[in-house]
N, C-alpha and C. Protein backbone atom coordinates (compact mmCIF):
# COMPACT_ATOMS: atom_id res chain seq x y z
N UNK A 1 -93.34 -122.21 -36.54
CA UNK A 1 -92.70 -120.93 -36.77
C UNK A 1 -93.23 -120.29 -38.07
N UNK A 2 -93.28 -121.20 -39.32
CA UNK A 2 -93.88 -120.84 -40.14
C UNK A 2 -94.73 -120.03 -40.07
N UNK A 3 -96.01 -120.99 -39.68
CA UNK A 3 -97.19 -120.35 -39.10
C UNK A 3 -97.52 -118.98 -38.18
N UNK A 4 -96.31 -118.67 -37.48
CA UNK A 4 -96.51 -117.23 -36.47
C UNK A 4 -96.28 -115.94 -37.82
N UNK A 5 -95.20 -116.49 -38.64
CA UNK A 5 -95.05 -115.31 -39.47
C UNK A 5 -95.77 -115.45 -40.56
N UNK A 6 -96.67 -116.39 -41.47
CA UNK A 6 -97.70 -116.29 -41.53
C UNK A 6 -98.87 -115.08 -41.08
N UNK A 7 -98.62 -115.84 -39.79
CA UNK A 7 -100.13 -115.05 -38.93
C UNK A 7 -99.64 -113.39 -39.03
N UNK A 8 -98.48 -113.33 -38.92
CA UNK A 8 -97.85 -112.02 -38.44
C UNK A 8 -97.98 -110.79 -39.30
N UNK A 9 -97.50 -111.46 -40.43
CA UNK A 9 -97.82 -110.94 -41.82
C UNK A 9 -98.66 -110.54 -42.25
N UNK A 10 -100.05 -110.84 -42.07
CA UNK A 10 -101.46 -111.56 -42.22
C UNK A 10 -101.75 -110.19 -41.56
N UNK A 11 -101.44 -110.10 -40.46
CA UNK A 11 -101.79 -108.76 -38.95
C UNK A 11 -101.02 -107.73 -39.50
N UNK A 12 -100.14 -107.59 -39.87
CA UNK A 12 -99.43 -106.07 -40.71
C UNK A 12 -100.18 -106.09 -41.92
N UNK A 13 -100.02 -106.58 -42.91
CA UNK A 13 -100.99 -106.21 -44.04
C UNK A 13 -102.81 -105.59 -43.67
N UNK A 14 -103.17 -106.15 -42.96
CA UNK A 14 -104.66 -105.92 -42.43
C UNK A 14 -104.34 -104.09 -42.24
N UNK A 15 -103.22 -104.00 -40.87
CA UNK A 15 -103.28 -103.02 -40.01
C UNK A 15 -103.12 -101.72 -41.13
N UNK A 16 -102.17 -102.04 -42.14
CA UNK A 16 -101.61 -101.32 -43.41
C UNK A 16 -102.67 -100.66 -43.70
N UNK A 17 -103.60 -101.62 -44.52
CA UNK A 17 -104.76 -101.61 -45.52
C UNK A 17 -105.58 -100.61 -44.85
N UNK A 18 -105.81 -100.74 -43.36
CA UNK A 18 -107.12 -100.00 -42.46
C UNK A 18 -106.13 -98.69 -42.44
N UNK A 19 -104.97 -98.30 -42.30
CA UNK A 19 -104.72 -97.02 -42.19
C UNK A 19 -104.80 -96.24 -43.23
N UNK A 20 -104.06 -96.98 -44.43
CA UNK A 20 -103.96 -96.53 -45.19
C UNK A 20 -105.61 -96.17 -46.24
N UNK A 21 -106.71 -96.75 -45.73
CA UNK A 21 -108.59 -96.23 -46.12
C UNK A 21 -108.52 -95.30 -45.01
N UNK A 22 -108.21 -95.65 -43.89
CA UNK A 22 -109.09 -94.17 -42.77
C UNK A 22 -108.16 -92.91 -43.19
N UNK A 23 -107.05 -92.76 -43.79
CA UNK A 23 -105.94 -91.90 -43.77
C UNK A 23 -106.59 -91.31 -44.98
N UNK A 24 -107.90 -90.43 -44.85
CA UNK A 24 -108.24 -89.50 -45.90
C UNK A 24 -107.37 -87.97 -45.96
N UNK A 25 -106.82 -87.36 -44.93
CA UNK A 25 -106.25 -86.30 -44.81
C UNK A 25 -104.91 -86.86 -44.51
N UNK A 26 -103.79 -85.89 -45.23
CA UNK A 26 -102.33 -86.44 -45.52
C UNK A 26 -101.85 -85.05 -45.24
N UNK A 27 -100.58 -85.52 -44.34
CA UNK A 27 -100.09 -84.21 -43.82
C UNK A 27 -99.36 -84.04 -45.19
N UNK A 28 -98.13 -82.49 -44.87
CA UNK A 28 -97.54 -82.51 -46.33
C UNK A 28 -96.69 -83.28 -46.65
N UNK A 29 -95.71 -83.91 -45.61
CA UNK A 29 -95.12 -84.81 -45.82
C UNK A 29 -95.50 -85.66 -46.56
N UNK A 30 -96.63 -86.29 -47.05
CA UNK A 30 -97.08 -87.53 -47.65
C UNK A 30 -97.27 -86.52 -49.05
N UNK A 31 -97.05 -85.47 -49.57
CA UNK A 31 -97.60 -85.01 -50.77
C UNK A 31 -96.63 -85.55 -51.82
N UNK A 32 -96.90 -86.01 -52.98
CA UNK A 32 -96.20 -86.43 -53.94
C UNK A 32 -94.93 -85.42 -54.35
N UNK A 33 -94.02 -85.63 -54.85
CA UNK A 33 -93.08 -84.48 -54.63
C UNK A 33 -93.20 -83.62 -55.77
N UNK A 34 -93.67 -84.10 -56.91
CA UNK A 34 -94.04 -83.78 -58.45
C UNK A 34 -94.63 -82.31 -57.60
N UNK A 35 -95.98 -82.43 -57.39
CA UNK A 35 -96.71 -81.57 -56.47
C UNK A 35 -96.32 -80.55 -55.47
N UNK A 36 -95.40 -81.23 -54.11
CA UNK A 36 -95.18 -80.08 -53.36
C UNK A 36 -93.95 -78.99 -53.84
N UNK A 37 -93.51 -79.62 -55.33
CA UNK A 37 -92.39 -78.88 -55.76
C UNK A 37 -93.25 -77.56 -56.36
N UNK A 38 -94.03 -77.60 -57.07
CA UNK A 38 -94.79 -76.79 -57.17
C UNK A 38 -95.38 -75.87 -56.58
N UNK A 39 -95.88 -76.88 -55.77
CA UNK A 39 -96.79 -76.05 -54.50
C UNK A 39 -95.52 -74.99 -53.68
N UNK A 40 -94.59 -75.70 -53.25
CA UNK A 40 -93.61 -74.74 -52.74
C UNK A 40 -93.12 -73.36 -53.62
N UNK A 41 -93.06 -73.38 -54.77
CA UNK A 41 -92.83 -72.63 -55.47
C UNK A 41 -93.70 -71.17 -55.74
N UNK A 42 -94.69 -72.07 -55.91
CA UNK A 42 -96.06 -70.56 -55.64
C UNK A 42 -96.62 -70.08 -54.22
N UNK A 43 -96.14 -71.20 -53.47
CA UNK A 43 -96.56 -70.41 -51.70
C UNK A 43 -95.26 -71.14 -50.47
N UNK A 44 -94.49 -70.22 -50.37
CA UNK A 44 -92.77 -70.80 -50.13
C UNK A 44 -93.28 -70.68 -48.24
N UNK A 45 -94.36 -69.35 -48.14
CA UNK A 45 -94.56 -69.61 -47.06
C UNK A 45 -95.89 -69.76 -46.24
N UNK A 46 -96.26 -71.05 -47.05
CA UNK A 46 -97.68 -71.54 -46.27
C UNK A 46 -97.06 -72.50 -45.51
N UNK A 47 -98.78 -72.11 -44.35
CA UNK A 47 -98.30 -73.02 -43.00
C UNK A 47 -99.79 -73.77 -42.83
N UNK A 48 -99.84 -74.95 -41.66
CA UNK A 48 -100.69 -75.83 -42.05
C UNK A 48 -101.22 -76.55 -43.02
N UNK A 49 -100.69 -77.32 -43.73
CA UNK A 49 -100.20 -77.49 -45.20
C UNK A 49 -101.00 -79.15 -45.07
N UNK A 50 -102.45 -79.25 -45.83
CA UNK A 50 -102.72 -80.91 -45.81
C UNK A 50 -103.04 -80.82 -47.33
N UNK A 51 -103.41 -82.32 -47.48
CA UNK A 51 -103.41 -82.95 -48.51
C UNK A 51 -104.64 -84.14 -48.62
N UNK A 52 -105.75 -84.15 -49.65
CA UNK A 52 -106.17 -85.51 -49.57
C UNK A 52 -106.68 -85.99 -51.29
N UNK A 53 -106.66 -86.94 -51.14
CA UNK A 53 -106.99 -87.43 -52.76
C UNK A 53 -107.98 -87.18 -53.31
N UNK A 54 -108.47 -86.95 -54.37
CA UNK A 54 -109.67 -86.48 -54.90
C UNK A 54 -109.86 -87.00 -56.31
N UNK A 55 -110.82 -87.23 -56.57
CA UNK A 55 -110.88 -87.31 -58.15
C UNK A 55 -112.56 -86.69 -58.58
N UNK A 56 -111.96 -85.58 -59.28
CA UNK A 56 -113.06 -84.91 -60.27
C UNK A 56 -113.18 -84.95 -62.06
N UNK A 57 -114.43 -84.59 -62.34
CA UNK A 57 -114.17 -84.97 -63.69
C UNK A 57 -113.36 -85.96 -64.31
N UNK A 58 -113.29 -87.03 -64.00
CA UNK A 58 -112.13 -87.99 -64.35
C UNK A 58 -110.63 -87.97 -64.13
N UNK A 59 -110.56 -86.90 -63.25
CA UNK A 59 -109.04 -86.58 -62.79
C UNK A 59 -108.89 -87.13 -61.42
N UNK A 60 -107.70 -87.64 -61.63
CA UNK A 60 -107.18 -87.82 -60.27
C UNK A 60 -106.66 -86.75 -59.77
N UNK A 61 -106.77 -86.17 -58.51
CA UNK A 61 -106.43 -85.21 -58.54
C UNK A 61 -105.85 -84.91 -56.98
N UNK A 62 -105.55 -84.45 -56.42
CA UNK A 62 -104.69 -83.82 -54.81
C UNK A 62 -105.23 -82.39 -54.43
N UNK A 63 -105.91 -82.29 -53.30
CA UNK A 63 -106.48 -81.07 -52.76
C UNK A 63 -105.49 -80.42 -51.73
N UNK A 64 -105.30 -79.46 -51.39
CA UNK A 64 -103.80 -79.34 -50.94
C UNK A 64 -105.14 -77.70 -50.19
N UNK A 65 -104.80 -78.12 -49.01
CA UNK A 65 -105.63 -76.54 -48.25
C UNK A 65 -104.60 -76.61 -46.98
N UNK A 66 -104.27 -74.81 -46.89
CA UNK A 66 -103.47 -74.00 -46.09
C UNK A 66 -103.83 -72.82 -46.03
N UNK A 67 -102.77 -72.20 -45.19
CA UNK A 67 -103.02 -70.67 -45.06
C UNK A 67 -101.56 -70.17 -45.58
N UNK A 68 -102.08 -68.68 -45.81
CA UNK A 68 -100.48 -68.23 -46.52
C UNK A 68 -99.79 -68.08 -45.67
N UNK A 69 -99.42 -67.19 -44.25
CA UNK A 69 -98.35 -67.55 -43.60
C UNK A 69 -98.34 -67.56 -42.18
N UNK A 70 -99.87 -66.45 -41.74
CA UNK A 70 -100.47 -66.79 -40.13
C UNK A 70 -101.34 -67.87 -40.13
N UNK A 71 -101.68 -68.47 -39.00
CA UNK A 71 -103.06 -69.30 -38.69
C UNK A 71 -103.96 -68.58 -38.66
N UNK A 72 -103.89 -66.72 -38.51
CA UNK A 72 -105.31 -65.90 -38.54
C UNK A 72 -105.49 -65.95 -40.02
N UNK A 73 -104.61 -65.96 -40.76
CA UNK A 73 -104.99 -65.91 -42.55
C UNK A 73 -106.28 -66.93 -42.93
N UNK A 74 -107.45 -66.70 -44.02
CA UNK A 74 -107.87 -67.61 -44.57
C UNK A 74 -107.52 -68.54 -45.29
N UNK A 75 -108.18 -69.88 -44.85
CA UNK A 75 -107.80 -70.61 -46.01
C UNK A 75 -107.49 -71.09 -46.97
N UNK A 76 -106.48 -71.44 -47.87
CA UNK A 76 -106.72 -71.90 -49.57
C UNK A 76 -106.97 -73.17 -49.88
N UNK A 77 -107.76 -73.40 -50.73
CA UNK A 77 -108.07 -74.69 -51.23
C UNK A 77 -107.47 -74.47 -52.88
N UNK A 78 -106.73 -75.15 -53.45
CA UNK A 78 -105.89 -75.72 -54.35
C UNK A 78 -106.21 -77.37 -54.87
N UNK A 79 -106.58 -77.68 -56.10
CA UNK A 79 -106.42 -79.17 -56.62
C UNK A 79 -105.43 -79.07 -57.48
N UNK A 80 -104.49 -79.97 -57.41
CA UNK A 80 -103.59 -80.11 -58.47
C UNK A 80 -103.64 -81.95 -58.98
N UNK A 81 -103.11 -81.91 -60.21
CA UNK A 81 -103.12 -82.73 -61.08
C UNK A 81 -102.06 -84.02 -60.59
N UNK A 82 -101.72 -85.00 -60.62
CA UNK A 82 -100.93 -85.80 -60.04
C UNK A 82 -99.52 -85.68 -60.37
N UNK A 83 -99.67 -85.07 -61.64
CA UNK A 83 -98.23 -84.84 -62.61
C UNK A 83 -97.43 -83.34 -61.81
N UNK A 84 -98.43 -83.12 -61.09
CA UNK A 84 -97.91 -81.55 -60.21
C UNK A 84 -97.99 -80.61 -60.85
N UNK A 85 -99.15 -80.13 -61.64
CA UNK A 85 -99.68 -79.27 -62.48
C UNK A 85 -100.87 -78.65 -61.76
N UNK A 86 -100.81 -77.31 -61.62
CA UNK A 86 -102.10 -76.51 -60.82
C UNK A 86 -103.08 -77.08 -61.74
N UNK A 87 -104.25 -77.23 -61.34
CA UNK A 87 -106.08 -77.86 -61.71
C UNK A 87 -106.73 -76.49 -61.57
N UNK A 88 -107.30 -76.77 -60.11
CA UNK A 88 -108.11 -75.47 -60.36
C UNK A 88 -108.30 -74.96 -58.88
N UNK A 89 -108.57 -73.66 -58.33
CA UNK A 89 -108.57 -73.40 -56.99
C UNK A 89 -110.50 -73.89 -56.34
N UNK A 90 -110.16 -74.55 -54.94
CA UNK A 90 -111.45 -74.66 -54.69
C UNK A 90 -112.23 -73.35 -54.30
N UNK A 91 -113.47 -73.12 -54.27
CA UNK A 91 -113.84 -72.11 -53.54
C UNK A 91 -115.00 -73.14 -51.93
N UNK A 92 -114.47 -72.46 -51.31
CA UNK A 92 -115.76 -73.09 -50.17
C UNK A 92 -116.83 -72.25 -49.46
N UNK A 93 -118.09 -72.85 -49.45
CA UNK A 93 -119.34 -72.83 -49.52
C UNK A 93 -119.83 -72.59 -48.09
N UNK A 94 -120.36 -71.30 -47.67
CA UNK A 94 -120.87 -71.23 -46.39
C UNK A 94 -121.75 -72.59 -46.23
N UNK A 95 -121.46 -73.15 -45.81
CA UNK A 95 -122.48 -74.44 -45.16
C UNK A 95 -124.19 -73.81 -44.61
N UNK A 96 -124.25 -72.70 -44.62
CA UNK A 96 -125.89 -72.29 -44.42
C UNK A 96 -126.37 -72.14 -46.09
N UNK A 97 -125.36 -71.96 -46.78
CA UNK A 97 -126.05 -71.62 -48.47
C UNK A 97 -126.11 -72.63 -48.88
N UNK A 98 -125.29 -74.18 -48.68
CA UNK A 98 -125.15 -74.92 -49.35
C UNK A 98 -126.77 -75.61 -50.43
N UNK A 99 -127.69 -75.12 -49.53
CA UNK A 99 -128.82 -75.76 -50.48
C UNK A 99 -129.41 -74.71 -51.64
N UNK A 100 -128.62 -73.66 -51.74
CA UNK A 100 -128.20 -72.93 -52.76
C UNK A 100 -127.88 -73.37 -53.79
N UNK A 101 -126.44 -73.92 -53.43
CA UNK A 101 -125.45 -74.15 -54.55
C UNK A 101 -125.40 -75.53 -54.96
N UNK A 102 -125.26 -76.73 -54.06
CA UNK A 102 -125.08 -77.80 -54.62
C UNK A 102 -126.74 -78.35 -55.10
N UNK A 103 -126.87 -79.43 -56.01
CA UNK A 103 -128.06 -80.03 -56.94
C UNK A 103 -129.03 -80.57 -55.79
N UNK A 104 -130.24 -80.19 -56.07
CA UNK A 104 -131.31 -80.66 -55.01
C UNK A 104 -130.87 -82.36 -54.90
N UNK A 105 -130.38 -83.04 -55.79
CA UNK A 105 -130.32 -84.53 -55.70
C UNK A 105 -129.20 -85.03 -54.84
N UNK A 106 -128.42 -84.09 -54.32
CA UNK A 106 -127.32 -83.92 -53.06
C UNK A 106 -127.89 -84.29 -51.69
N UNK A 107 -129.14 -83.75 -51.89
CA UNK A 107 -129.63 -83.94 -50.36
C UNK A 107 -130.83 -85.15 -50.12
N UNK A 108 -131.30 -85.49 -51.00
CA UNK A 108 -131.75 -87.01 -50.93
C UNK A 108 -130.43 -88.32 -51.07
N UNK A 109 -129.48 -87.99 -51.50
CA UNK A 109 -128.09 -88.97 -51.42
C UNK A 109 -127.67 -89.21 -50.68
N UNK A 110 -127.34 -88.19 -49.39
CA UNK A 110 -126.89 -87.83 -48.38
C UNK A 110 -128.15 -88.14 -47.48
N UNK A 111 -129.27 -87.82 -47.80
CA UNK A 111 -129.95 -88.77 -46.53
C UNK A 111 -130.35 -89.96 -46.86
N UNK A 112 -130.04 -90.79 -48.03
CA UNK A 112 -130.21 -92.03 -48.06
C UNK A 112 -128.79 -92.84 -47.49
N UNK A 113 -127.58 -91.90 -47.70
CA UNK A 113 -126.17 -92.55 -46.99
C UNK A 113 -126.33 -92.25 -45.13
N UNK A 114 -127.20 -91.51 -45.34
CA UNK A 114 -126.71 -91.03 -43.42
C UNK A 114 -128.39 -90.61 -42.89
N UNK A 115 -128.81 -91.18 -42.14
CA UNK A 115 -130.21 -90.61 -41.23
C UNK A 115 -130.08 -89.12 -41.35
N UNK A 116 -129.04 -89.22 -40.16
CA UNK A 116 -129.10 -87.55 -40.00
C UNK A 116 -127.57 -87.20 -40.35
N UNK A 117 -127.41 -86.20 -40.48
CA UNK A 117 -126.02 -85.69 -40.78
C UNK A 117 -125.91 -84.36 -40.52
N UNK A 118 -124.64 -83.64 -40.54
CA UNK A 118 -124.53 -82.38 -40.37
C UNK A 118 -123.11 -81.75 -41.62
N UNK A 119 -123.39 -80.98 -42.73
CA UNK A 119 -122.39 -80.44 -43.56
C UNK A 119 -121.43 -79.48 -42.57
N UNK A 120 -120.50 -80.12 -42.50
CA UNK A 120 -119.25 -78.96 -41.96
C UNK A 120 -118.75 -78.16 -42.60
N UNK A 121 -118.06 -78.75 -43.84
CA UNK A 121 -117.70 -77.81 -44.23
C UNK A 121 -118.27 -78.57 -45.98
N UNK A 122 -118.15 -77.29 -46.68
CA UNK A 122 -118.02 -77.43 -48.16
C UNK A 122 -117.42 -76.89 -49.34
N UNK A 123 -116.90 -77.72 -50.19
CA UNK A 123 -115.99 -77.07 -51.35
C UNK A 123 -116.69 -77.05 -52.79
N UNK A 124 -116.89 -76.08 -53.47
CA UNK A 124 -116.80 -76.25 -54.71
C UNK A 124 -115.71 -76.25 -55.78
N UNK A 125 -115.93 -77.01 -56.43
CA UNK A 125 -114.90 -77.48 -57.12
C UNK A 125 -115.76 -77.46 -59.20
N UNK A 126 -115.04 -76.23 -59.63
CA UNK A 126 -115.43 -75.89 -61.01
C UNK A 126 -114.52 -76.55 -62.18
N UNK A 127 -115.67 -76.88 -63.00
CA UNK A 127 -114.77 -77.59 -64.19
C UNK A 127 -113.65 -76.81 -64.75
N UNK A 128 -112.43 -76.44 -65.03
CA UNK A 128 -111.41 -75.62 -65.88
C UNK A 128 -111.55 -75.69 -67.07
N UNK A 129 -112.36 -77.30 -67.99
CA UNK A 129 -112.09 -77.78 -68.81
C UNK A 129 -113.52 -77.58 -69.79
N UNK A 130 -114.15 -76.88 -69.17
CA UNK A 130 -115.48 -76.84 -69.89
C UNK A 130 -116.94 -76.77 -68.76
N UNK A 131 -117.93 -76.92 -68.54
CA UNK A 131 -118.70 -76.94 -67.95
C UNK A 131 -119.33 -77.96 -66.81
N UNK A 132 -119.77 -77.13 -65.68
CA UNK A 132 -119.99 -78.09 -64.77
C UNK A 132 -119.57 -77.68 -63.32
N UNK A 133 -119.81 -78.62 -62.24
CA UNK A 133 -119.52 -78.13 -60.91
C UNK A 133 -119.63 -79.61 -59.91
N UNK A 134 -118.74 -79.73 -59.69
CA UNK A 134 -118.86 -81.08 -58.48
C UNK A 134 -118.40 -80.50 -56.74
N UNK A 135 -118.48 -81.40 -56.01
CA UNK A 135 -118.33 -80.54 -54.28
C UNK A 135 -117.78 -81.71 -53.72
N UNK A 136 -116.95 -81.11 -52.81
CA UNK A 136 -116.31 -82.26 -51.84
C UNK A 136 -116.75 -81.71 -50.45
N UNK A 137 -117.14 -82.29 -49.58
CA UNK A 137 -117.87 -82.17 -48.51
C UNK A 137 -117.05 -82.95 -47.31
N UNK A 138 -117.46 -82.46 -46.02
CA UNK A 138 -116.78 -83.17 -44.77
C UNK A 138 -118.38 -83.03 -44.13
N UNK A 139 -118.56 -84.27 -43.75
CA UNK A 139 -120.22 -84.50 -42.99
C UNK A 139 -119.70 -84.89 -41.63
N UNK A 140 -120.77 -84.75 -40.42
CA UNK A 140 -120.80 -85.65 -39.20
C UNK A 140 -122.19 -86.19 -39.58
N UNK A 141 -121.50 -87.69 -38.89
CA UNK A 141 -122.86 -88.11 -39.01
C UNK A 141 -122.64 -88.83 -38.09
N UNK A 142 -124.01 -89.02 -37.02
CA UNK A 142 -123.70 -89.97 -35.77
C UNK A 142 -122.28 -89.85 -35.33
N UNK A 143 -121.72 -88.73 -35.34
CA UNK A 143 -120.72 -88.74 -34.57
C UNK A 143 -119.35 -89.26 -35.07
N UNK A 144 -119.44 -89.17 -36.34
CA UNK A 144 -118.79 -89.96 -37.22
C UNK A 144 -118.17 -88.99 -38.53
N UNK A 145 -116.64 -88.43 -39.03
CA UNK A 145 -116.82 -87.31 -39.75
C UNK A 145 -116.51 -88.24 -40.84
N UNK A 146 -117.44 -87.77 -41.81
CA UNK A 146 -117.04 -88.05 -43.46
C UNK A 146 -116.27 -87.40 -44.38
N UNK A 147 -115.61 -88.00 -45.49
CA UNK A 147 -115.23 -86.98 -47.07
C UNK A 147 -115.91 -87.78 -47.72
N UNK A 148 -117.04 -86.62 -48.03
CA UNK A 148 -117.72 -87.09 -49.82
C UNK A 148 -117.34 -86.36 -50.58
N UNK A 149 -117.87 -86.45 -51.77
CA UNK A 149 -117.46 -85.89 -52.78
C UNK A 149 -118.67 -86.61 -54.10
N UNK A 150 -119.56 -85.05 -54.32
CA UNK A 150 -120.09 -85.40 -55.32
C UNK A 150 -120.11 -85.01 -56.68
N UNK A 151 -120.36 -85.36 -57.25
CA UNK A 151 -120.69 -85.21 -58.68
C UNK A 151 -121.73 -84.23 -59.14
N UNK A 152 -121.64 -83.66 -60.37
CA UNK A 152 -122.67 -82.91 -60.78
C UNK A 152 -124.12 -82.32 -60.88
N UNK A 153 -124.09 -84.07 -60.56
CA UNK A 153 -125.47 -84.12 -60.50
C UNK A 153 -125.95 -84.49 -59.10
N UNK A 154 -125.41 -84.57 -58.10
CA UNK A 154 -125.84 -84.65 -56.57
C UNK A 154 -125.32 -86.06 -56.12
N UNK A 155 -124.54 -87.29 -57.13
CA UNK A 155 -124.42 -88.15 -56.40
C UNK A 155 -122.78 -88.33 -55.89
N UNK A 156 -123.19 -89.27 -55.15
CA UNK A 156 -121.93 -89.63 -54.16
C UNK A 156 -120.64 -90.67 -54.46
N UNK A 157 -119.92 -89.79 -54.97
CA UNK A 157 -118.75 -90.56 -55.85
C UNK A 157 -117.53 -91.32 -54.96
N UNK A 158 -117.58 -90.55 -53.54
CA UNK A 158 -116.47 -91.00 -53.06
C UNK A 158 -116.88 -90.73 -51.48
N UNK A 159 -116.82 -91.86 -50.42
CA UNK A 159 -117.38 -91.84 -49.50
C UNK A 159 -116.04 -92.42 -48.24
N UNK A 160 -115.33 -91.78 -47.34
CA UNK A 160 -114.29 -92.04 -46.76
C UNK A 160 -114.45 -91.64 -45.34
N UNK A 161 -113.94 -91.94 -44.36
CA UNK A 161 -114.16 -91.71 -42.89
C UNK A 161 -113.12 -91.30 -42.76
């Protein structure tokens, strides 16, 4: 008997661990409350409301993208601070400019992580605090969607399915 709950235990912790890595996008429900108290406060009526973790410039930080109150409205991209303090708004990146904007060393990173790939979508994300520019990205690759997220200089800080 021991041994089944053992084993059992063993099989929930595993199952935990794997949701809780593939679970890069967090509905709002999962938003820290520090945060959606905020967030509610400056947009009482956004709809489609996600959430995923981020860390820039040494911040931990929460990306929070919606629309203000139709699904025809554009998007907002929002990072806030963990303490539930606005960061900085994202702006996102036509995916045909992106070899514009992000560091030529973005695209040798990205094809040393992935053969082939395809940028879906892209965010820039500007320092508030002084200078600089990092990007959080959603890739397919083989059929497979990614969140990266790079750094300044083109590399790949954070790599999630």
């Amino acid at each position: 008997m021991r041994n089944y709950f053992s084993t059992l235990s063993g099989v929930v912790l595993t199952l935990f661990s794997v949701s809780v890595l593939a679970a890069a996008v967090l509905p709002k429900e999962a938003i820290p409350e520090k945060i959606l108290t905020t967030f509610n406060k400056s947009f009482p009526n956004a709809i489609s409301v996600t959430a995923e973790q981020k860390t820039h410039f040494g911040q931990e930080l929460y990306l929070i993208a919606f629309k203000e109150a139709k699904e025809t409205d554009e998007r907002n991209i929002i990072y806030y601070r963990v303490n539930g303090n606005f960061y900085v708004n994202g702006d996102e990146i036509d995916t045909a400019k992106t070899s514009v904007e992000m560091p030529p060393a973005s695209y040798e990173n990205l094809k040393a992580a992935f053969t082939n790939y395809d940028i879906k979508e892209a965010i820039l994300v500007v320092n508030p605090n002084g200078t600089g520019e990092e990007f959080d990205l959603v890739v397919n690759a083989s059929g497979t969607t990614w969140h990266i997220s790079l750094d300044r200089n083109g590399n790949i800080t954070k790599k999630e399915e």
